[in-house]
Protein backbone atom coordinates (compact mmCIF):
# COMPACT_ATOMS: atom_id res chain seq x y z
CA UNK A 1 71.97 68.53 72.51
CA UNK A 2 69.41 71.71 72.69
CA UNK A 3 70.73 75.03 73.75
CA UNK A 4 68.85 74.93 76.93
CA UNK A 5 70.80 71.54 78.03
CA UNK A 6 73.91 73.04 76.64
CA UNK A 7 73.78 75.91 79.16
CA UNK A 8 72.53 74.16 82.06
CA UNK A 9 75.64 72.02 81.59
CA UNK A 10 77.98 74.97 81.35
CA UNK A 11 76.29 76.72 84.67
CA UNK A 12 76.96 73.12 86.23
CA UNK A 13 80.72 72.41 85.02
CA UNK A 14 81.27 76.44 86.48
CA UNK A 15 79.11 75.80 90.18
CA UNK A 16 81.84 72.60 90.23
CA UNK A 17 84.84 74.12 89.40
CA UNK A 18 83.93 76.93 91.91
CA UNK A 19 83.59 74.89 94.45
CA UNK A 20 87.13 73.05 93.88
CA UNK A 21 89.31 76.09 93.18
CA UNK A 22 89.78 78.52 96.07
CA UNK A 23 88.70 81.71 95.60
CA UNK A 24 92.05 83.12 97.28
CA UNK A 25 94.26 81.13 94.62
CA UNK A 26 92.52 82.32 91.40
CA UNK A 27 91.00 85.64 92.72
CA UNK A 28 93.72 87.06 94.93
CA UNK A 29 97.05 86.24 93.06
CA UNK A 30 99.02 88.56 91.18
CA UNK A 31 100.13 86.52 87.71
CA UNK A 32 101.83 89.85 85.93
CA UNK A 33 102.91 93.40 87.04
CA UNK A 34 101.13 96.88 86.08
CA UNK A 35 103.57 98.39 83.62
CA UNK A 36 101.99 101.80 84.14
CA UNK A 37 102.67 103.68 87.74
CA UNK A 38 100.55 104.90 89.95
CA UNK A 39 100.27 108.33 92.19
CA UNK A 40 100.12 107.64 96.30
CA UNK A 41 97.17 109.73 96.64
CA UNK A 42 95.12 107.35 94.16
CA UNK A 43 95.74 104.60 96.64
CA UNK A 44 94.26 103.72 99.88
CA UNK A 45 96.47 100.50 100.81
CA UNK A 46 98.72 97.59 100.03
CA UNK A 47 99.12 94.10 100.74
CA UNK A 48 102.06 91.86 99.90
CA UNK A 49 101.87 88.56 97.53
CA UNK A 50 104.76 86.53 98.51
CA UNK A 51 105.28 83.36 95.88
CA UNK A 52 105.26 81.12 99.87
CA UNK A 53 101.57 81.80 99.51
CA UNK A 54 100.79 79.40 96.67
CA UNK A 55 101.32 82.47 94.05
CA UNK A 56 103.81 82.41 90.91
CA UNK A 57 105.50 86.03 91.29
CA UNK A 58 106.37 88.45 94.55
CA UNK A 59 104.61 91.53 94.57
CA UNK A 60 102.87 94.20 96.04
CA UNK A 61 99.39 94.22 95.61
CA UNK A 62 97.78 98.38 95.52
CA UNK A 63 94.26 99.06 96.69
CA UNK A 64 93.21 101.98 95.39
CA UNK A 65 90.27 104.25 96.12
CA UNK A 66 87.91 103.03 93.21
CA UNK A 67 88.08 99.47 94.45
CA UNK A 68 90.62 98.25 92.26
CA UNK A 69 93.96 96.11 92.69
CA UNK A 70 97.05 96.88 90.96
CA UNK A 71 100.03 94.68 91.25
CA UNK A 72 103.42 96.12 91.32
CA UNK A 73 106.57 94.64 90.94
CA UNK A 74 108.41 95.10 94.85
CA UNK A 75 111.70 95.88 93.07
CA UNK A 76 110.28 98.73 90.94
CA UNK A 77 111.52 102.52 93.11
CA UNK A 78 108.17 103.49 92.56
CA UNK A 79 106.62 100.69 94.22
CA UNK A 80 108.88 101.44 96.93
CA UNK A 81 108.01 105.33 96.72
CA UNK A 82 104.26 104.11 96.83
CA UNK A 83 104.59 101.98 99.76
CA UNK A 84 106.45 104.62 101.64
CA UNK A 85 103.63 107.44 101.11
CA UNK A 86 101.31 104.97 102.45
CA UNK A 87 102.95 104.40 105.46
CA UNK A 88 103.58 108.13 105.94
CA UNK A 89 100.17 108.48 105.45
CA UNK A 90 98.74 106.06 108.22
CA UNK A 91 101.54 107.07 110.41
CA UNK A 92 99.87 110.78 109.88
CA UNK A 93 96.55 109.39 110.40
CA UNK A 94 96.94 107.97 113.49
């Protein structure tokens, strides 16, 4: 098999596997927690991963202000401190 055959195959198997996996399963799903905390003010939302919604753990899932997603374990006081903030801050907001 030549290289060029080789890759076209691989581009092919990953267009087909893409199609058949969801996006929101394998993109969107928390699989472990962030071991190291985050401040409030480096965060700009949250969403909650509940393991009803075809996900293996519960957590709360951090937006932050670069773009990035950090999951957080929901029993964890400073997830809880996080979330908080976050709603004092929209509360403020509005």
């Amino acid at each position: 098999m030549t290289c060029s055959s080789a890759c076209t195959l691989a581009l092919l198997a990953t267009l087909c596997l893409h199609l058949f996996v969801s996006p929101s399963q394998s993109a969107s799903c928390c699989l472990r927690y962030s071991m190291k905390k985050y401040p409030c003010h480096k965060m700009k939302t949250y969403s909650i991963q509940s393991m009803m919604s075809s996900c293996d753990i519960n957590a709360v899932i951090f937006h932050t202000m670069k773009g990035r997603y950090i999951c957080a374990d929901p029993a964890q006081k400073w997830t809880l401190d996080s979330i908080q903030c976050l709603n004092a801050r929209t509360k403020k907001a509005q």
